[in-house]
C-alpha atoms as a PDB file:
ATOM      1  CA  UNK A   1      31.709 -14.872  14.066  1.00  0.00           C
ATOM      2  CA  UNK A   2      29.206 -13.151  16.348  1.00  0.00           C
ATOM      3  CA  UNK A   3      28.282 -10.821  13.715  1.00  0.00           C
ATOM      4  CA  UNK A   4      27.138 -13.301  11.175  1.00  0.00           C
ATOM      5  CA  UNK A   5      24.164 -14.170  12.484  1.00  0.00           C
ATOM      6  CA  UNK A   6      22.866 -10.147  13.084  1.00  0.00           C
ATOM      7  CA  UNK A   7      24.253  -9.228  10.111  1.00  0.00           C
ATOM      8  CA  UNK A   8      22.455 -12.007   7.917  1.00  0.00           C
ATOM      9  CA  UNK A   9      18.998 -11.747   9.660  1.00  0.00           C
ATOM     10  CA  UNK A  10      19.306  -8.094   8.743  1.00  0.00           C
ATOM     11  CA  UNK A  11      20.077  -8.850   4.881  1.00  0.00           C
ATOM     12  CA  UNK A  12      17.160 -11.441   5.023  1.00  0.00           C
ATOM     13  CA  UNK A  13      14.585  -8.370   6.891  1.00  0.00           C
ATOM     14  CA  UNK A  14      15.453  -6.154   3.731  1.00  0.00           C
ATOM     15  CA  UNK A  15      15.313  -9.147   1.311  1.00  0.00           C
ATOM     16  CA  UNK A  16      11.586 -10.218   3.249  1.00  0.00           C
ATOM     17  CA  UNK A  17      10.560  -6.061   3.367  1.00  0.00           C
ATOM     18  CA  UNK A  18      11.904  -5.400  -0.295  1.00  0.00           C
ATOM     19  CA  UNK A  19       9.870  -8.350  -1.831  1.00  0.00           C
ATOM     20  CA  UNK A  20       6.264  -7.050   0.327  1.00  0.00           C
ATOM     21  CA  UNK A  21       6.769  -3.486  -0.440  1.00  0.00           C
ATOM     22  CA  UNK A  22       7.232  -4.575  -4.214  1.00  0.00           C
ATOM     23  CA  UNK A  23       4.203  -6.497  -4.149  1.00  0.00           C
ATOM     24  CA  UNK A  24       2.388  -4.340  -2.246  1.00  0.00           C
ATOM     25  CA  UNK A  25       3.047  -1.356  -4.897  1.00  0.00           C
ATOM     26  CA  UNK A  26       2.110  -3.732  -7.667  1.00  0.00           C
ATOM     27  CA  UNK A  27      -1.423  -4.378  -6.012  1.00  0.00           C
ATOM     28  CA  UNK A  28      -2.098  -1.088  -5.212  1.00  0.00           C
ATOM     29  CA  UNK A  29      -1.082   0.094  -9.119  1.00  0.00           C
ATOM     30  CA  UNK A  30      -3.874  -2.770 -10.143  1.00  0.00           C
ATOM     31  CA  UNK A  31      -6.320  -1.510  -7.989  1.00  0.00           C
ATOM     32  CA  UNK A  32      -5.754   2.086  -9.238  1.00  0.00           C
ATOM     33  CA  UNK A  33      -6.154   1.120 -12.660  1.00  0.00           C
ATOM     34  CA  UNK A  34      -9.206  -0.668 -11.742  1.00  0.00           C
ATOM     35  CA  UNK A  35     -10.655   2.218  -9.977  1.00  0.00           C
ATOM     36  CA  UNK A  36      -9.553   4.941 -12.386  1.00  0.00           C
ATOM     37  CA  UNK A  37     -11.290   2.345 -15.238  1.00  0.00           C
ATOM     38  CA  UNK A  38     -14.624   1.617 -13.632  1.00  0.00           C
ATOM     39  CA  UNK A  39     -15.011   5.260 -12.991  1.00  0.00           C
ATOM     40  CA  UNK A  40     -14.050   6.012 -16.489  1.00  0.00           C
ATOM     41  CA  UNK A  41     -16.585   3.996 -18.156  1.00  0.00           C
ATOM     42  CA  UNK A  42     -19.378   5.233 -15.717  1.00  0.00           C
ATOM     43  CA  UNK A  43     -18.625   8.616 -16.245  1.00  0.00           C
ATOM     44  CA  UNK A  44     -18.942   8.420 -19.857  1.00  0.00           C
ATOM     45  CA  UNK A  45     -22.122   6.892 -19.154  1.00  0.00           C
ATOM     46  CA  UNK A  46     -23.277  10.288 -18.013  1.00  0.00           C
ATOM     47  CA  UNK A  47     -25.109  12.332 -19.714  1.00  0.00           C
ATOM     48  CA  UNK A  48     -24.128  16.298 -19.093  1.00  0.00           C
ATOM     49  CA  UNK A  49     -27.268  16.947 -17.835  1.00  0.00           C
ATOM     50  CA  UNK A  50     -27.248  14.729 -15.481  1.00  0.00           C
ATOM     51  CA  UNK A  51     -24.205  15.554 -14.444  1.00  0.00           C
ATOM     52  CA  UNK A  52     -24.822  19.476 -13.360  1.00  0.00           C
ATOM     53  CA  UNK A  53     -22.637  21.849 -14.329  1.00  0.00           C
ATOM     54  CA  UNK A  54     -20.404  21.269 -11.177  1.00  0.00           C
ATOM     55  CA  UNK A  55     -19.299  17.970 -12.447  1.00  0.00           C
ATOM     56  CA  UNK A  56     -18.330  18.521 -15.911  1.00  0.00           C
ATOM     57  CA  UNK A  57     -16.013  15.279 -17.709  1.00  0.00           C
ATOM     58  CA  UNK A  58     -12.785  17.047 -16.356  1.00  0.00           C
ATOM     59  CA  UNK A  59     -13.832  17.409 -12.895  1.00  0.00           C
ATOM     60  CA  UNK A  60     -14.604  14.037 -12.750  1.00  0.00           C
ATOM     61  CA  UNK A  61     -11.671  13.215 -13.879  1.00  0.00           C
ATOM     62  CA  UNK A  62      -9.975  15.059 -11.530  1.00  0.00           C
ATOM     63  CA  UNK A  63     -11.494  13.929  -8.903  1.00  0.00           C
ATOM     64  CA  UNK A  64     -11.018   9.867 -10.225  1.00  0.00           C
ATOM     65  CA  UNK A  65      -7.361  10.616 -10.184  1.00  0.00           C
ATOM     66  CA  UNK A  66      -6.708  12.006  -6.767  1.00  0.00           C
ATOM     67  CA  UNK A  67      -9.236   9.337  -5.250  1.00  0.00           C
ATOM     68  CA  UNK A  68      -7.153   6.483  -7.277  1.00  0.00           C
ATOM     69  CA  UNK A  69      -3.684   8.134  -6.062  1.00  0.00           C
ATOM     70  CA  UNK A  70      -5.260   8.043  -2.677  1.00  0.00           C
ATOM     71  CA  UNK A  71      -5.876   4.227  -2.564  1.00  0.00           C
ATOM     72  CA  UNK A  72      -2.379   3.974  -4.556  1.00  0.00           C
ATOM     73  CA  UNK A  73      -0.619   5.528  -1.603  1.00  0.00           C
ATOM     74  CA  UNK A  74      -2.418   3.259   1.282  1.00  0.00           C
ATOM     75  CA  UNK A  75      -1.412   0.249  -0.578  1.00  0.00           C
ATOM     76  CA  UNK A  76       2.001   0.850   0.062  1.00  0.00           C
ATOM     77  CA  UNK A  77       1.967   1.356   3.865  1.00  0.00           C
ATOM     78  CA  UNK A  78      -1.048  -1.382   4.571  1.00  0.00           C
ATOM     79  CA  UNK A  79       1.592  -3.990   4.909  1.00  0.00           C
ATOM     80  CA  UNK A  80       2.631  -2.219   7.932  1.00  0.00           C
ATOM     81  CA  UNK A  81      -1.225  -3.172   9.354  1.00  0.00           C
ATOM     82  CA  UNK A  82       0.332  -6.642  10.271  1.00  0.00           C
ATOM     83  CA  UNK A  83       3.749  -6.205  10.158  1.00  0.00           C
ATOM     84  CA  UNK A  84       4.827  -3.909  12.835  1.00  0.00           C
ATOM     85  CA  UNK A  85       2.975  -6.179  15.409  1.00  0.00           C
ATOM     86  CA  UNK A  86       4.454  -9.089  14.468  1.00  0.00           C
ATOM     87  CA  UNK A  87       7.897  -7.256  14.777  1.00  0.00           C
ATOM     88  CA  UNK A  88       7.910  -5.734  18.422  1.00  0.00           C
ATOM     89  CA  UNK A  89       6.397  -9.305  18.919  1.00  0.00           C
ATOM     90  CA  UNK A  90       9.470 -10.934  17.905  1.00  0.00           C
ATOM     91  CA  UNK A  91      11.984  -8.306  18.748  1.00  0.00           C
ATOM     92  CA  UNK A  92      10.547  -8.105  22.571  1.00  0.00           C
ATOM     93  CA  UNK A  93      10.554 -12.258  22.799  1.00  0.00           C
ATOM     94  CA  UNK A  94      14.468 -12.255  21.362  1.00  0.00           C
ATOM     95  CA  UNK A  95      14.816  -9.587  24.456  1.00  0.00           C
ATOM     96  CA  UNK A  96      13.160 -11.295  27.034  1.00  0.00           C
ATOM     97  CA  UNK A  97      14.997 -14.890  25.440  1.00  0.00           C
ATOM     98  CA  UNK A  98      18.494 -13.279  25.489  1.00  0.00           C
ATOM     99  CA  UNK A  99      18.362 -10.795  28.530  1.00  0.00           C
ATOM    100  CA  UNK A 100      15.728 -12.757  30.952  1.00  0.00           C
ATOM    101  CA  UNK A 101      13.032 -11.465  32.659  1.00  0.00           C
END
């Protein structure tokens, strides 16, 4: 009996961090595809003289994907931004509630 109520606001925390880090991955693969897109078209834009020999189609592209990637991997952690507050928030309240001050 005392364990049910731990044990289901754990299953609802995974249920609640499963569905953010889900969406979370979903926005950051738009935005990646978005980015790698924009960059795309603008690089193709280019001419190669204008571009310099140091920035040749592939390097761009190389470049495009590891920026991309980059942004890919923040978008998964950035829910963290306002989520770890808002969790030693609660968890110190629910100690100071059940333990006293």
């Amino acid at each position: 009996m005392y364990c049910s109520g731990p044990l289901s606001r754990l299953l609802l925390f995974l249920i609640n961090t499963h569905t953010h880090t889900t969406s979370f991955v979903a926005l950051g693969q738009r935005v990646r595809a978005l980015l790698i897109s924009l960059i795309y078209r603008k690089s193709m834009e280019l001419r190669v003289l204008d571009m310099g020999v140091e920035n040749s189609h592939g390097n761009i592209m190389n470049l495009m994907s590891n920026d991309a990637q980059k942004f890919f991997d923040v978008m998964q952690t950035i829910q963290m931004i306002w989520a770890a507050p808002l969790q030693m928030v609660l968890a110190s309240g629910l100690l100071i509630y059940l333990f006293g001050w």
